[in-house]
Structure formats: structure tokens, C-alpha cells
N, C-alpha and C. Protein backbone atom coordinates (compact mmCIF):
# COMPACT_ATOMS: atom_id res chain seq x y z
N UNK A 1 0.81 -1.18 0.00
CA UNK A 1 0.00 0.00 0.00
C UNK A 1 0.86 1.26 0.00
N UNK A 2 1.99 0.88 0.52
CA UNK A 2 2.70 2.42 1.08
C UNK A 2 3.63 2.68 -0.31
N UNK A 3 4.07 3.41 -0.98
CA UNK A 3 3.66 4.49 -0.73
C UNK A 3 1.95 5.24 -1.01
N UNK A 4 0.94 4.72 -1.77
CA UNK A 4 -0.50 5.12 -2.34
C UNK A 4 -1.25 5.18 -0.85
N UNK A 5 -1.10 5.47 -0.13
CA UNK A 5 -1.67 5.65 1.26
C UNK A 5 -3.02 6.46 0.98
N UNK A 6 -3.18 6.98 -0.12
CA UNK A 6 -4.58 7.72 0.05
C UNK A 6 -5.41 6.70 -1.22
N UNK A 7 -5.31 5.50 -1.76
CA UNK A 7 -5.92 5.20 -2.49
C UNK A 7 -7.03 4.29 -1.94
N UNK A 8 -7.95 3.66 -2.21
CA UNK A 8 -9.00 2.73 -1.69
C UNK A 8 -9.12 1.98 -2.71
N UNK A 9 -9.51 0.44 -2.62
CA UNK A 9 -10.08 -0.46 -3.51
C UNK A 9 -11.52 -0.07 -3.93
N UNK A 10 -12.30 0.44 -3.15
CA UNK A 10 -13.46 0.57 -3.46
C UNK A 10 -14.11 2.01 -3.20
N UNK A 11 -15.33 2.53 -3.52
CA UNK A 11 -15.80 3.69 -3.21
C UNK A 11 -16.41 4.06 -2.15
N UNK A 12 -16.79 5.02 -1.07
CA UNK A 12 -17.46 5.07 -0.09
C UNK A 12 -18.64 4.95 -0.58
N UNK A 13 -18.95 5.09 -1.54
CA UNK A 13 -20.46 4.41 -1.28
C UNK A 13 -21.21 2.84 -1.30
N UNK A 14 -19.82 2.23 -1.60
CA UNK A 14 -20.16 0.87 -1.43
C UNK A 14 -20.40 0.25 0.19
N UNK A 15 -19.77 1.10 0.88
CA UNK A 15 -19.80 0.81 1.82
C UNK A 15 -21.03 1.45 3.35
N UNK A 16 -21.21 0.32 3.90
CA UNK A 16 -22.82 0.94 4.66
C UNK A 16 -22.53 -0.47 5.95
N UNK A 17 -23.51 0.44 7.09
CA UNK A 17 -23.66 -0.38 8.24
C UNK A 17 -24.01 -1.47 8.18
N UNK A 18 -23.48 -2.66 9.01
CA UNK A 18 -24.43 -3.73 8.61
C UNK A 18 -23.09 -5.01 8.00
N UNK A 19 -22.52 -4.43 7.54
CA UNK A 19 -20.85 -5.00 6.86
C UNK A 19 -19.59 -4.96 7.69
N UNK A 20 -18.69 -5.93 7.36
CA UNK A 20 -17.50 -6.15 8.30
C UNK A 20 -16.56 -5.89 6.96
N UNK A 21 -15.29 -4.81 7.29
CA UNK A 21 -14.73 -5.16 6.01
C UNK A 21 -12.94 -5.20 6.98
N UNK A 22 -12.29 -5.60 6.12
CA UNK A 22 -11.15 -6.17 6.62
C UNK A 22 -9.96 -5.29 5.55
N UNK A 23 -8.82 -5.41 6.21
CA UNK A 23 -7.50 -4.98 5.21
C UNK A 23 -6.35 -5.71 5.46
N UNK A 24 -5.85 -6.27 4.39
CA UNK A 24 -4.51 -6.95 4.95
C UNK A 24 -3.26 -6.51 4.70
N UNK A 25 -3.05 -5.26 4.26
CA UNK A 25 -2.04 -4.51 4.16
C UNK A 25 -1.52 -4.18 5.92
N UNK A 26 0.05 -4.09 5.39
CA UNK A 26 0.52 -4.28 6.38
C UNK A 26 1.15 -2.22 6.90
N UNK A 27 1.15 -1.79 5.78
CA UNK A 27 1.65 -0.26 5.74
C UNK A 27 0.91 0.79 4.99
N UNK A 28 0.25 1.01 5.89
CA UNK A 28 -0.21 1.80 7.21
C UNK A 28 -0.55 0.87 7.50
N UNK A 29 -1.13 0.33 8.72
CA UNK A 29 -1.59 -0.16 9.70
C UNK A 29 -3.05 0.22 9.62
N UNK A 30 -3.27 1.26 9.55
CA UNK A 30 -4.74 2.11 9.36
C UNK A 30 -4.97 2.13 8.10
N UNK A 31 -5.49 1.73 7.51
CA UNK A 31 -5.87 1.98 5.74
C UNK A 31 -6.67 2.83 5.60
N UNK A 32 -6.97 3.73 4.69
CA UNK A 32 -7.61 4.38 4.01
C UNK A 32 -9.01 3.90 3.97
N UNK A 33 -8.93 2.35 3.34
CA UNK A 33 -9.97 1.71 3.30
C UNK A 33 -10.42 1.56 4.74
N UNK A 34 -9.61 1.07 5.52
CA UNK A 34 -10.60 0.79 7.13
C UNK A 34 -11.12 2.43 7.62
N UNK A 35 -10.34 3.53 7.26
CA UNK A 35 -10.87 4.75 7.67
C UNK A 35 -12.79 4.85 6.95
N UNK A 36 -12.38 4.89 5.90
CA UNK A 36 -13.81 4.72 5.16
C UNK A 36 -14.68 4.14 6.03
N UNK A 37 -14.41 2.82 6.07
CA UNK A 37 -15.41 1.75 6.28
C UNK A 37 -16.30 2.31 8.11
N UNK A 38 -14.98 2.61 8.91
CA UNK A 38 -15.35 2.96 10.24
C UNK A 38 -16.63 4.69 10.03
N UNK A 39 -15.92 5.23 9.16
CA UNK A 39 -16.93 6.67 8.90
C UNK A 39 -18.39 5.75 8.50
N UNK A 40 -18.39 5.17 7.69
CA UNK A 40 -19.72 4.64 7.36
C UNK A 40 -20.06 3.68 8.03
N UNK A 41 -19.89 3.52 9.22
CA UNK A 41 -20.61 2.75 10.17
C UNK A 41 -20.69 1.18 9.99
N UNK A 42 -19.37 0.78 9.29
CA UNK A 42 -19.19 -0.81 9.41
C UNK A 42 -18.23 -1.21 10.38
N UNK A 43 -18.27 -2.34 10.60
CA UNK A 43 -17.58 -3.34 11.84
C UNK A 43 -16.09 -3.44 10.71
N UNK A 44 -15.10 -3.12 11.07
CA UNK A 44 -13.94 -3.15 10.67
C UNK A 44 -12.65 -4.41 11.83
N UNK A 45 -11.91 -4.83 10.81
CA UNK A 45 -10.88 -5.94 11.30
C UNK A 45 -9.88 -5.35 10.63
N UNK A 46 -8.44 -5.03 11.93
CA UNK A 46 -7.36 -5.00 11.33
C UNK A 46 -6.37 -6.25 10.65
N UNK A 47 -5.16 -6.24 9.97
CA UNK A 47 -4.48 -6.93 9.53
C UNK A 47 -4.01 -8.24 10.77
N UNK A 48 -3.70 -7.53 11.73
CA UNK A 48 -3.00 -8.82 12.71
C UNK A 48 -3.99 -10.35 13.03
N UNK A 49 -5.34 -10.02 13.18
CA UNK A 49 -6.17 -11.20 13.00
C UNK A 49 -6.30 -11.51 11.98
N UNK A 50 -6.38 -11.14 11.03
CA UNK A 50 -6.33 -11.73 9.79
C UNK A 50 -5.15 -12.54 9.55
N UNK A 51 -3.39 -11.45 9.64
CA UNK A 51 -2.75 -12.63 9.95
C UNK A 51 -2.31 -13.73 10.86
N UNK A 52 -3.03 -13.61 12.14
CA UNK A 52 -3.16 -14.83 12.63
C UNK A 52 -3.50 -15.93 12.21
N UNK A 53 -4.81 -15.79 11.34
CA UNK A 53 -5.72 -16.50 11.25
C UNK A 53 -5.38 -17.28 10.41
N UNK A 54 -4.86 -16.41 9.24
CA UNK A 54 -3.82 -17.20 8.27
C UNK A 54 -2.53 -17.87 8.62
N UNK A 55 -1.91 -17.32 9.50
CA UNK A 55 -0.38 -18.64 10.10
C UNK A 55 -1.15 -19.26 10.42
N UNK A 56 -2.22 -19.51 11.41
CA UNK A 56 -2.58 -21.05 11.69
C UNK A 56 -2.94 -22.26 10.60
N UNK A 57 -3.88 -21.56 9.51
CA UNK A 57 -4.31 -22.29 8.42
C UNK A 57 -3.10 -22.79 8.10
N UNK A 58 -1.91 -22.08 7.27
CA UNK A 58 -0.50 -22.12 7.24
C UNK A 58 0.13 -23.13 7.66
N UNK A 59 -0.38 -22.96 8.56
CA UNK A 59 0.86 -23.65 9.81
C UNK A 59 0.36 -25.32 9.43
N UNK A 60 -0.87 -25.41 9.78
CA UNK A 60 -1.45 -26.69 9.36
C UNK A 60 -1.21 -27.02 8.03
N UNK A 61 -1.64 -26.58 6.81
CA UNK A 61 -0.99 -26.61 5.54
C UNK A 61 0.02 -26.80 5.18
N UNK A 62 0.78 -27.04 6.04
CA UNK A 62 2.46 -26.72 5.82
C UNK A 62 2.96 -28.56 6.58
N UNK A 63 2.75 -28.17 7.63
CA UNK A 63 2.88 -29.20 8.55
C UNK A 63 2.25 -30.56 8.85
N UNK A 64 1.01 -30.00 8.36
CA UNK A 64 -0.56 -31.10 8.42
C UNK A 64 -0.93 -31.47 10.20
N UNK A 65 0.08 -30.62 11.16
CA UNK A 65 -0.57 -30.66 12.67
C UNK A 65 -1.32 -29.60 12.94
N UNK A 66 -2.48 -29.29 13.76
CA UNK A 66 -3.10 -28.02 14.03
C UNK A 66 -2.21 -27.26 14.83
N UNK A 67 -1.83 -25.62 14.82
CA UNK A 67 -1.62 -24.85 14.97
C UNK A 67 -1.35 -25.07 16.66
N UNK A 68 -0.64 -24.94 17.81
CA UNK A 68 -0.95 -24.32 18.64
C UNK A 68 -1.00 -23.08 19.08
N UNK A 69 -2.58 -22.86 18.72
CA UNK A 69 -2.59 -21.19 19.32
C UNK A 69 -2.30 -20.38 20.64
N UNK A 70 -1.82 -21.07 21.69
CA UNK A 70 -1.65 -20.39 22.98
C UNK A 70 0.02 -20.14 22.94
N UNK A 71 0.54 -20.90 21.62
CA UNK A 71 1.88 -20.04 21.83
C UNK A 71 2.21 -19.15 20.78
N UNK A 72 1.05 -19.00 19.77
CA UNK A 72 1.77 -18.09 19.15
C UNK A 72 1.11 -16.70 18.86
């Protein structure tokens, strides 16, 4: 994302209460897009659960054991 820090995938008007939208960019931390989404009154998820969520899948994919999540 960095350096385009002011660009969005999508338009504010796609976006409305009622929706969860997510970003997996890692730079900014704050996206443009999650700024949007929070002004228009959606449930927003930053990058770090997302990448959690993905090393575990990962992790299993990789390994074929489930993840232990209390250590990582």
C-alpha cells in the first residue's frame, strides 16, 4: 500500500452499516480503506487477526498438525 496511502479499492459508497470489512495490508496499519469503512458505520478488522488467522491455516498446511494457538 505504502507508498499510495490515500488510495482505496473501493468507493465510499459501497460501503454501509451492517458489513464487516477487513485490510490486509501491512503499511499503514490504518488503511484508508478501514478509515472509510469505520466513517460509514461498518464493523472493521485489522491486519494482525487476519494474519493470525492465516499462520494457523499455514501452519497446518504446511505441517498437516493443528496450529498451537496459545503459543503463538
Amino acid at each position: 500500500m505504502y507508498p499510495g496511502v490515500d488510495a482505496a479499492p473501493i468507493a465510499p459508497s459501497a460501503l454501509h452499516g451492517g458489513i464487516t470489512v477487513f485490510d490486509t495490508i501491512y503499511n499503514p496499519a490504518s488503511t484508508k480503506l478501514l478509515t472509510m469503512a469505520k466513517q460509514a458505520g461498518c464493523k472493521t478488522q485489522k491486519r494482525p487477526s487476519h494474519a493470525f488467522i492465516s499462520g494457523l491455516a499455514s501452519f497446518k498446511l504446511w505441517t498437516g498438525v493443528e496450529a498451537p494457538e496459545d503459543i503463538f
